[in-house]
Protein backbone atom coordinates (compact mmCIF):
# COMPACT_ATOMS: atom_id res chain seq x y z
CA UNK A 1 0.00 0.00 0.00
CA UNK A 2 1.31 3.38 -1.00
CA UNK A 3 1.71 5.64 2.14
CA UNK A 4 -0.08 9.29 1.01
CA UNK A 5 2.35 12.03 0.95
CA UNK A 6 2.49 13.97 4.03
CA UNK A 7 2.06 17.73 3.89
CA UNK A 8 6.07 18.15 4.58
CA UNK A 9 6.35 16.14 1.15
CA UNK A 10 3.92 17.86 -0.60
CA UNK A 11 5.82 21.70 0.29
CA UNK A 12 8.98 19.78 -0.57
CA UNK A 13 7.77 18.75 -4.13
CA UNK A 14 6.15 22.41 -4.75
CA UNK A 15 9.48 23.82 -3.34
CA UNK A 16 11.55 21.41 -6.25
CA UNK A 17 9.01 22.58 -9.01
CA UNK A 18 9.03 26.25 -8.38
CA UNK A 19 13.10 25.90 -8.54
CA UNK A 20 12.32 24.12 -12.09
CA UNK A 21 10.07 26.43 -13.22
CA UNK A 22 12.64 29.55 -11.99
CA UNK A 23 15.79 27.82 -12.90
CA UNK A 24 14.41 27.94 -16.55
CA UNK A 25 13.21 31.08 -17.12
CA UNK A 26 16.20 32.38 -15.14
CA UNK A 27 18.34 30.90 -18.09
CA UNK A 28 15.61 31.08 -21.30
CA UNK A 29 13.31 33.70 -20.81
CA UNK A 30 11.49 35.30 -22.11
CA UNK A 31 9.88 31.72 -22.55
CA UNK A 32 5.94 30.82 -22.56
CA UNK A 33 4.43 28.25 -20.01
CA UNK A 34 3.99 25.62 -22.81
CA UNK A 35 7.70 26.42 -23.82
CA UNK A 36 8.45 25.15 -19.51
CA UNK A 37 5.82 22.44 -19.66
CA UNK A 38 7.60 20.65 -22.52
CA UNK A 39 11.39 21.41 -21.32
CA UNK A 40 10.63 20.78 -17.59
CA UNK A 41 8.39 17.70 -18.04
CA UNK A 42 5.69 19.77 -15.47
CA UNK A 43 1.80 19.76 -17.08
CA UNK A 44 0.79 23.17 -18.47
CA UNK A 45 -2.04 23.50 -15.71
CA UNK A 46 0.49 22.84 -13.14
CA UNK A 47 3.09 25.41 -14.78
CA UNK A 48 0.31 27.57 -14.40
CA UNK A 49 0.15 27.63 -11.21
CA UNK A 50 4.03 27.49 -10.11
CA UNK A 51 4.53 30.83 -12.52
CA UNK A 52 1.77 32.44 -10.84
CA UNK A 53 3.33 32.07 -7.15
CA UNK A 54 6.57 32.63 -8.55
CA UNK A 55 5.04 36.48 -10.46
CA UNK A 56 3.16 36.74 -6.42
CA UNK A 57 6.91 36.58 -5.18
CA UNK A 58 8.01 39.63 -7.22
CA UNK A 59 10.48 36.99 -8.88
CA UNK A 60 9.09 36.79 -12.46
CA UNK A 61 6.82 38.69 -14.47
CA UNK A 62 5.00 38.65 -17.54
CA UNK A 63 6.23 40.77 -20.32
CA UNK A 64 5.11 41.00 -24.34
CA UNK A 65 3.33 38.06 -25.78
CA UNK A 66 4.29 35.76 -29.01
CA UNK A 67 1.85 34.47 -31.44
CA UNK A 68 0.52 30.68 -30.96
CA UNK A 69 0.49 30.00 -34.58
CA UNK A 70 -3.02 29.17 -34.13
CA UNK A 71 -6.36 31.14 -34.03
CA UNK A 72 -5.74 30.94 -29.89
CA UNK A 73 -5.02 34.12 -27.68
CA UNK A 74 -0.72 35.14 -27.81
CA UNK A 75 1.05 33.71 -25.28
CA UNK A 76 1.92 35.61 -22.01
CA UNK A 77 5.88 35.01 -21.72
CA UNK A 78 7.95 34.87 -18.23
CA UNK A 79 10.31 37.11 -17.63
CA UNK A 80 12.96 36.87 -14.36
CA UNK A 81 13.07 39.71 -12.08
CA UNK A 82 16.72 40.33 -11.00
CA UNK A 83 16.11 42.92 -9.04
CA UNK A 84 13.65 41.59 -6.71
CA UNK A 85 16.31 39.37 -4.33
CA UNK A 86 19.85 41.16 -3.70
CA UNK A 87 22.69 39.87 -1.49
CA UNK A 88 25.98 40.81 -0.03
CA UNK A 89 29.23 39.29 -0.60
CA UNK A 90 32.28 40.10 0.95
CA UNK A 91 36.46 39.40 0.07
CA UNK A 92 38.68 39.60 2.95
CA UNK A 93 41.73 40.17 1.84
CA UNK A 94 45.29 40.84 3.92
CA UNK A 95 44.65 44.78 3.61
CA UNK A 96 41.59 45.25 2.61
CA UNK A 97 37.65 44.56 2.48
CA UNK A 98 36.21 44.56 -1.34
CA UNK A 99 32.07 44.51 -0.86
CA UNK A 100 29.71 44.34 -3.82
CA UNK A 101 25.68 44.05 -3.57
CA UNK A 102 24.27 42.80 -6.39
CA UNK A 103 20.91 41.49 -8.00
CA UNK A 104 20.45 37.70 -9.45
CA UNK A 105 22.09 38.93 -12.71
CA UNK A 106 25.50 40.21 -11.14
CA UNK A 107 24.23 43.98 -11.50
CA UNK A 108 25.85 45.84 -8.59
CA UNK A 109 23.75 48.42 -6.48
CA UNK A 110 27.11 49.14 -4.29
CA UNK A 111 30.63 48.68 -4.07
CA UNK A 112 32.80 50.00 -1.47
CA UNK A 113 36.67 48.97 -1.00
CA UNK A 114 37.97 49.37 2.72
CA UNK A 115 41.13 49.10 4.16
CA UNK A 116 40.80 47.16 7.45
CA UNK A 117 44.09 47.18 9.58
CA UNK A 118 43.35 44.18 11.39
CA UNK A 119 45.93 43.25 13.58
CA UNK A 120 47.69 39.63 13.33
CA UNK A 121 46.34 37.25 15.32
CA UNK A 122 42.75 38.56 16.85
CA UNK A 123 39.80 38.19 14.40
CA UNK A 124 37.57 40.31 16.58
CA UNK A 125 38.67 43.70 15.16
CA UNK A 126 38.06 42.44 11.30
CA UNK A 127 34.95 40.83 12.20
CA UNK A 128 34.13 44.27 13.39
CA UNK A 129 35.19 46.04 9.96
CA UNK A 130 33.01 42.87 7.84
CA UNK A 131 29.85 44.37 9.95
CA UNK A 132 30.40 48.11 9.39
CA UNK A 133 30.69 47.33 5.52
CA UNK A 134 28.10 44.83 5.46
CA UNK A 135 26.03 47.39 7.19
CA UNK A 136 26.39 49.50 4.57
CA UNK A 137 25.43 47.37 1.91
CA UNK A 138 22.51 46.68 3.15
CA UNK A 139 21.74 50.28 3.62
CA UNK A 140 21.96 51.07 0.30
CA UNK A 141 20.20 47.59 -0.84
CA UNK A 142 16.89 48.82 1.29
CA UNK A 143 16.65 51.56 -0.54
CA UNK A 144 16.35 50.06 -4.52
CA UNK A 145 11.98 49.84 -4.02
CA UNK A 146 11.05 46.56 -3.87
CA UNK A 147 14.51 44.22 -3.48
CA UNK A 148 14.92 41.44 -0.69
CA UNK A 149 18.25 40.89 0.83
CA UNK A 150 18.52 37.34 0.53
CA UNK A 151 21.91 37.05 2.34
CA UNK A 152 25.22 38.00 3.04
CA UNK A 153 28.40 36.21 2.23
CA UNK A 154 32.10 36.48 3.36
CA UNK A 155 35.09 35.00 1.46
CA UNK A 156 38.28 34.81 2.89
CA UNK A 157 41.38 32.21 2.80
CA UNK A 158 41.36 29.57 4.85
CA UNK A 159 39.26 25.94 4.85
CA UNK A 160 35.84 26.45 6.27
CA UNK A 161 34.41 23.37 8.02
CA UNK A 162 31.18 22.08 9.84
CA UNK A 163 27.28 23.20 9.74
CA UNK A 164 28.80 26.13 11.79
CA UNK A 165 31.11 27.49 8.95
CA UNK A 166 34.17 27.91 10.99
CA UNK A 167 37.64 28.67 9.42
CA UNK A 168 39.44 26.06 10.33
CA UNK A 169 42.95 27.34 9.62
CA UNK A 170 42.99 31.22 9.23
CA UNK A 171 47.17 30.80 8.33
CA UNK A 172 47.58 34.10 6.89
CA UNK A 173 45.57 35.99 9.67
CA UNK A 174 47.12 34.03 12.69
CA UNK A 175 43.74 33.19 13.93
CA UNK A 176 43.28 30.34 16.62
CA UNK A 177 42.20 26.92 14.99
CA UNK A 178 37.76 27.15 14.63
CA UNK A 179 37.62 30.27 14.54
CA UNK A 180 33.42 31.46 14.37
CA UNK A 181 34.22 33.90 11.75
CA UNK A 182 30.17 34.23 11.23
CA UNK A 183 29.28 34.40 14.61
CA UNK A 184 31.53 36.97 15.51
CA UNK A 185 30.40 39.06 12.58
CA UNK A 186 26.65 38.32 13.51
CA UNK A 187 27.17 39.64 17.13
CA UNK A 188 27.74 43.22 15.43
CA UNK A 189 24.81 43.08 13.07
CA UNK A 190 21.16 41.74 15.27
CA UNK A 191 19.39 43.80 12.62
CA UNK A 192 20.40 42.47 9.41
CA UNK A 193 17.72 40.35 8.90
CA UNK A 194 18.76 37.76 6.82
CA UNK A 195 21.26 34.95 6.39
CA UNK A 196 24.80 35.17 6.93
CA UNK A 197 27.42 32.69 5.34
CA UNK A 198 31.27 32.28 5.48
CA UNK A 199 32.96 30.71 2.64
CA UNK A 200 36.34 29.71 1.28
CA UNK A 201 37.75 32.49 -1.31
CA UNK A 202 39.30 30.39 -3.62
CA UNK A 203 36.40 27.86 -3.40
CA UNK A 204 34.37 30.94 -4.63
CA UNK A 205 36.64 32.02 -7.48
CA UNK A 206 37.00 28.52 -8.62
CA UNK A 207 33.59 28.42 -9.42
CA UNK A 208 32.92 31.80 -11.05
CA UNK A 209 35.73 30.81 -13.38
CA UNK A 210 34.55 27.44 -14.01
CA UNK A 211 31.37 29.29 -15.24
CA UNK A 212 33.20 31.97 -16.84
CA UNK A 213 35.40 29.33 -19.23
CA UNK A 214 32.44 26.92 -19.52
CA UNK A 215 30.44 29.65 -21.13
CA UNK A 216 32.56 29.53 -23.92
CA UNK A 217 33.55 26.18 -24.00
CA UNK A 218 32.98 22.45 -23.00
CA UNK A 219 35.13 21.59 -19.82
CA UNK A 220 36.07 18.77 -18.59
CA UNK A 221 34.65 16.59 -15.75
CA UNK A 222 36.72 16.92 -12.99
CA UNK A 223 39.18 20.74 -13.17
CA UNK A 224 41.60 22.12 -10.54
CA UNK A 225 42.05 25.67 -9.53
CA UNK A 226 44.77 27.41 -7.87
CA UNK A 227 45.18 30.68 -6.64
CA UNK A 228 47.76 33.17 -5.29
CA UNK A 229 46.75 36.62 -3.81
CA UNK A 230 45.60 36.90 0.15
CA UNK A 231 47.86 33.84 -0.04
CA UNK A 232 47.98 30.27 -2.10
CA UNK A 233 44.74 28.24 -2.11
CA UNK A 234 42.61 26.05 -4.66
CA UNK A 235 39.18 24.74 -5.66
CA UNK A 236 38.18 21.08 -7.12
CA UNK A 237 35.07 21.16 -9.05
CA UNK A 238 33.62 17.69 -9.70
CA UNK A 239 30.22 17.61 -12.45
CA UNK A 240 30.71 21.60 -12.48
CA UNK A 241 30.68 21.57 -8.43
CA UNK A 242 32.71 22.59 -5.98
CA UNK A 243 33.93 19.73 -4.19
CA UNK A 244 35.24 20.29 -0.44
CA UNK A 245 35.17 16.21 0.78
CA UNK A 246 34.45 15.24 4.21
CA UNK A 247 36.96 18.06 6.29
CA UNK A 248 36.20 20.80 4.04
CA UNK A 249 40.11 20.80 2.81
CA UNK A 250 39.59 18.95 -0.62
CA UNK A 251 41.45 21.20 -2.97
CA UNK A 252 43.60 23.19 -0.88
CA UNK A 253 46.61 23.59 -3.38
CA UNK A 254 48.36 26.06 -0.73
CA UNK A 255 49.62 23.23 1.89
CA UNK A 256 50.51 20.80 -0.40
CA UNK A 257 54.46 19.57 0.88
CA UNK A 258 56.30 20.12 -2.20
CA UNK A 259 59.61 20.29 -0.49
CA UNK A 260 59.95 18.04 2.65
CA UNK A 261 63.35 19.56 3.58
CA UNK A 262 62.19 23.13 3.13
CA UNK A 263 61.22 25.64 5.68
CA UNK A 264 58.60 24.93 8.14
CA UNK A 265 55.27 25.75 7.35
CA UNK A 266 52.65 27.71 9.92
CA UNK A 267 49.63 24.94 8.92
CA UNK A 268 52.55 21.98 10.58
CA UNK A 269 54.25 20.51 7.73
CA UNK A 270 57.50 21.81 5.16
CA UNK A 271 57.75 22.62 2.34
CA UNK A 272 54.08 23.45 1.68
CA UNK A 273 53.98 25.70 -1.79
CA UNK A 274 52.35 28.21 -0.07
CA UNK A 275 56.14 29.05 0.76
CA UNK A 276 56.99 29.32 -2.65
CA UNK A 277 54.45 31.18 -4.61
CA UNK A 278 52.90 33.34 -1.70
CA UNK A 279 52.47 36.84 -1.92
CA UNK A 280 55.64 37.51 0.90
CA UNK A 281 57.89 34.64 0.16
CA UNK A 282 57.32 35.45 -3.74
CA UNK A 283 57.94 39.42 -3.78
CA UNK A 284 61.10 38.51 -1.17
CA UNK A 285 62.57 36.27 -3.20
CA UNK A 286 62.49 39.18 -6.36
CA UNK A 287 63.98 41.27 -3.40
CA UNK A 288 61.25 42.98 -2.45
CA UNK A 289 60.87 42.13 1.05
CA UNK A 290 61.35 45.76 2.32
CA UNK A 291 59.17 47.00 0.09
CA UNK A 292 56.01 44.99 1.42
CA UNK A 293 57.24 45.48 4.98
CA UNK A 294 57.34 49.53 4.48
CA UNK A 295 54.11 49.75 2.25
CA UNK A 296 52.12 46.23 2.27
CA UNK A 297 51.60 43.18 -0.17
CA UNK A 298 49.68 45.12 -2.79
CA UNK A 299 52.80 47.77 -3.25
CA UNK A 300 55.54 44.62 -3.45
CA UNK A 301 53.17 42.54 -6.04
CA UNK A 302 52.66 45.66 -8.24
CA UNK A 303 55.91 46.35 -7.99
CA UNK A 304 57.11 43.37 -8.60
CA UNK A 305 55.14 42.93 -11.90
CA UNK A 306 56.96 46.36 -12.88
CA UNK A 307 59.89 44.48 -12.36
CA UNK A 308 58.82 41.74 -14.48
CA UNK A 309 57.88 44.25 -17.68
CA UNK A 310 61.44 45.63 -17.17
CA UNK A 311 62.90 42.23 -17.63
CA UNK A 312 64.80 42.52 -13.93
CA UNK A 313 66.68 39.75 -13.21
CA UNK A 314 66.05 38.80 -9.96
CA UNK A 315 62.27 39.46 -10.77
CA UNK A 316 62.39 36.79 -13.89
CA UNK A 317 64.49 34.65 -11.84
CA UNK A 318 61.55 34.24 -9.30
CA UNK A 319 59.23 33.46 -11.25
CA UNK A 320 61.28 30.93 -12.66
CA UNK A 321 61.22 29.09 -9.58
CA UNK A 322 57.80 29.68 -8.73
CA UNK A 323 56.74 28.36 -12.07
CA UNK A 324 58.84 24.71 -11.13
CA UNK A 325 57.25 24.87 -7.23
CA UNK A 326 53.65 25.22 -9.17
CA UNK A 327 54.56 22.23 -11.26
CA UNK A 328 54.72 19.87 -8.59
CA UNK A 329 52.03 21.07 -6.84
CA UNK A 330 49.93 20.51 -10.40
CA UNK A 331 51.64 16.86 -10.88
CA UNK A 332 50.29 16.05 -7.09
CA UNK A 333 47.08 17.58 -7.99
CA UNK A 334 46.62 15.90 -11.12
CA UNK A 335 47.49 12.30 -10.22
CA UNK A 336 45.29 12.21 -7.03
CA UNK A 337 42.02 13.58 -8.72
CA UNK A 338 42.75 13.12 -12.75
CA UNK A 339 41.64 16.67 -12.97
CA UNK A 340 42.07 17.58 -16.92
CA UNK A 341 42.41 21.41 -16.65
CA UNK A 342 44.20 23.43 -14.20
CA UNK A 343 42.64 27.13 -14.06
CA UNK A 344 45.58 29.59 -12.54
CA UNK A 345 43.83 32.43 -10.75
CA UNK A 346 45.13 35.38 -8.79
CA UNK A 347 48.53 36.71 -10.13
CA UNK A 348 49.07 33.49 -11.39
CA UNK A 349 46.88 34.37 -14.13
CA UNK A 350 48.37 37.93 -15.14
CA UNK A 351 51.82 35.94 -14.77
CA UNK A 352 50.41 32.47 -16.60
CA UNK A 353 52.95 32.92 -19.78
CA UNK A 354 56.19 34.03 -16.89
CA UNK A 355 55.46 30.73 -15.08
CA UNK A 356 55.41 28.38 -17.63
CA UNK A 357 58.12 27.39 -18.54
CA UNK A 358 58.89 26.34 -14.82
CA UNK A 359 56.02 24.53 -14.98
CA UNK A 360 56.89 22.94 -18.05
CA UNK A 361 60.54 22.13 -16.57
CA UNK A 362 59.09 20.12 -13.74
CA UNK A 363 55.95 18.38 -16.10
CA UNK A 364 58.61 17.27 -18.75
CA UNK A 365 59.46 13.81 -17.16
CA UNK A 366 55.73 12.99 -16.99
CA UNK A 367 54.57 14.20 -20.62
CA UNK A 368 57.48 12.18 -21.80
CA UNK A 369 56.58 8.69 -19.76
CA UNK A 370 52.54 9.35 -20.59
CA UNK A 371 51.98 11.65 -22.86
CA UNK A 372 48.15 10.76 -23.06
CA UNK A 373 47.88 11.49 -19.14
CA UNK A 374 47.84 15.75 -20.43
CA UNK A 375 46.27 18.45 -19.11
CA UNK A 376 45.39 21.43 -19.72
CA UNK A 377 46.74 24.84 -17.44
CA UNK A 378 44.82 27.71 -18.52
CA UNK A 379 44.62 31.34 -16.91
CA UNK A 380 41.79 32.71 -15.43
CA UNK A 381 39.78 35.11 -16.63
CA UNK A 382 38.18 37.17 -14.43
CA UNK A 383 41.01 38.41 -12.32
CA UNK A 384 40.50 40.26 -9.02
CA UNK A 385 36.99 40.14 -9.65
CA UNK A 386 36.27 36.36 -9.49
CA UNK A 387 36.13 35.79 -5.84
CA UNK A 388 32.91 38.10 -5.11
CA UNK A 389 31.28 37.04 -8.45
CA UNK A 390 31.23 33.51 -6.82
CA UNK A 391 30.80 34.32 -3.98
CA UNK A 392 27.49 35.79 -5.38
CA UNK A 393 26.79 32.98 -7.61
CA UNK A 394 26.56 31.26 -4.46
CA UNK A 395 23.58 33.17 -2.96
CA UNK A 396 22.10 33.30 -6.44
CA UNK A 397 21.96 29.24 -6.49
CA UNK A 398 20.47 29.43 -2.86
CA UNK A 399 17.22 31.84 -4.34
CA UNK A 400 17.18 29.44 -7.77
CA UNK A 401 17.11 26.30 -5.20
CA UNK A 402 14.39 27.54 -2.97
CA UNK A 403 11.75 30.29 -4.40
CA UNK A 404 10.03 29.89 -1.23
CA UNK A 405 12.69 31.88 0.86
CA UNK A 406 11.65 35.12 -1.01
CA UNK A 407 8.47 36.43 0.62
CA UNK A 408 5.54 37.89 -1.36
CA UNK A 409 5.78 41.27 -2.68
């Protein structure tokens, strides 16, 4: 005997079919209900009624009409409504806070860049700066008529674990091991109103790049991403996802050992690569180290690209080797998940051309032995920007997943 669905079943199912229903107009509209009825496999009468909750949400609306090709009455067509659900995201980087608020098609309603001086080793001053500028955002997102904050999100380096979102390892910051990133922040905002997320940053710009190559493109199944700007991390999308395995720390390129006799490394091994193509260890080893101590990160790394253009030797010379460490980080990368494509973000990107033929140094052996084992390394292509676009592709899956969180207009 079939058990009848329950009414926690029945709101589940609705929930599914709006997301259907949203998800494709969201990527084909303007479309017509009989257009979703035959793609989504949903009856038109049932279509019918999804689209209407979905236009009593403020998240579509119906815009034009097309002919039927029949003596009927023109179809109605579905439009999405970006601007009806905004949300926060957030970059933490060494120096600075870079905030965007945007709508479900990327379009920004404020941007603010802050400089936080957050001291090494207490996250309770930076937690502090997150809530001012999140504050802000959502100032100026309650005043666009009409627009639900749907969330906020904050990016930084460092693995984040559990249903609590912890950062596990906060290296570069020289934050205590669990650190409640989100809780801390939350504590400074009881008004905001609406959910608040912390996220890994490279995790984030893997998958805006992933979706910024695969527009133009086919990729591969399984692709690798590392990164190099706050410091060295990585993403490992599986099936266009971003897997993070059972700790949270699948794809974190940054503490791979590629060096067991080298220097000791803050996360408890040697060697890790984060030692070799880090912002600090990077810029010092171009002789720069001053330079970043006197004026910050930022000033070394832009100087050091100067450097580059100029053709200094001691400039080329580190890139060089950072180009052979990021080779055997790739070869331990690539045998352990078979990931086909490599995507270089950060300043690896800007520097992809500079680093490979260190790269290709230490990859030789292998494309000689198994030349059918290849891969691809590719640069990104969204540069500084890809962190917060994924981090706001993030929230924008969340609305697309669950209609039902945006109230009624």
């Amino acid at each position: 005997m079939t058990t009848p669905a329950g009414p926690a079943d029945t709101a589940a199912v609705r929930r599914h079919n709006l997301a259907l229903v949203l998800r494709y107009v969201a990527a084909h509209g303007p479309c017509a209900r009989t257009e979703i009825a035959g793609a989504t496999g949903l009856v038109h009468a049932s279509v019918t009624g999804l689209a209407t909750e979905l236009i009593e949400r403020g998240l579509v609306r119906e815009v034009g009409s097309a002919a039927t090709g029949g003596r009927g009455r023109p179809r109605r067509l579905l439009q999405l409504v970006p601007e009806r659900v905004m949300a926060i995201a957030v970059q933490v980087t060494l120096e600075r806070l870079e905030v965007t608020a945007a709508d479900l098609d990327g379009t920004a309603v404020h941007r603010a860049s802050a400089v936080h001086r957050a001291p090494f080793g207490d996250p309770e001053p930076l937690a502090a700066a997150i809530a001012r500028e999140i504050k802000l955002a959502a100032d100026a997102v309650r005043e666009v008529d009409g627009a639900y904050l749907s969330g906020a999100v904050i990016a930084m380096a460092g693995p984040v674990t559990g249903p609590g979102h912890t950062i596990a390892a906060a290296i570069d910051f020289g934050w205590p091991a669990q650190t409640d990133l989100r809780g801390l922040v939350a504590a400074h905002l009881p008004d905001l109103g609406c959910p608040l997320d912390v996220v890994n940053d490279a995790n984030c710009a893997a998958l805006a790049e992933y979706h910024a190559h695969g527009a133009a493109r086919e990729l591969p199944d399984t692709v690798a991403y590392i990164k190099a700007d706050t410091g060295v991390g990585g993403g490992l999308l599986i099936g266009g996802r971003i897997h993070t395995g059972s700790t949270g720390l699948a794809g974190e390129a940054g503490h791979i050992p590629i060096d067991l006799d080298g220097p000791p490394c803050a996360c408890g091994a040697r060697g890790c690569l984060a030692l070799a193509i880090g912002p600090e260890p990077l810029t010092a080893a171009a002789g720069l180290a001053d330079l970043a101590a006197r004026d910050g990160i930022d000033a070394a790394l832009a100087e050091l690209d100067r450097r580059l253009a100029l053709g200094d030797p001691h400039a080329v010379a580190a890139l060089a080797d950072a180009g052979r460490s990021l080779g055997a980080a790739i070869l331990a990368i690539s045998g352990l998940t078979g990931a086909a494509e490599i995507i270089l973000g950060g300043y690896l990107a800007g520097w992809c051309d500079r680093l490979t033929p260190g790269i290709d140094t230490t990859l030789a052996g292998r494309r000689a032995v198994a030349p059918h084992l290849g891969f691809a390394i590719t640069p990104g292509l969204l540069g500084p920007a890809a962190t917060l676009t994924g981090a706001l592709l993030t929230t924008r899956e969340a609305t697309l997943a669950d209609p039902t969180s945006v109230p009624p207009v």
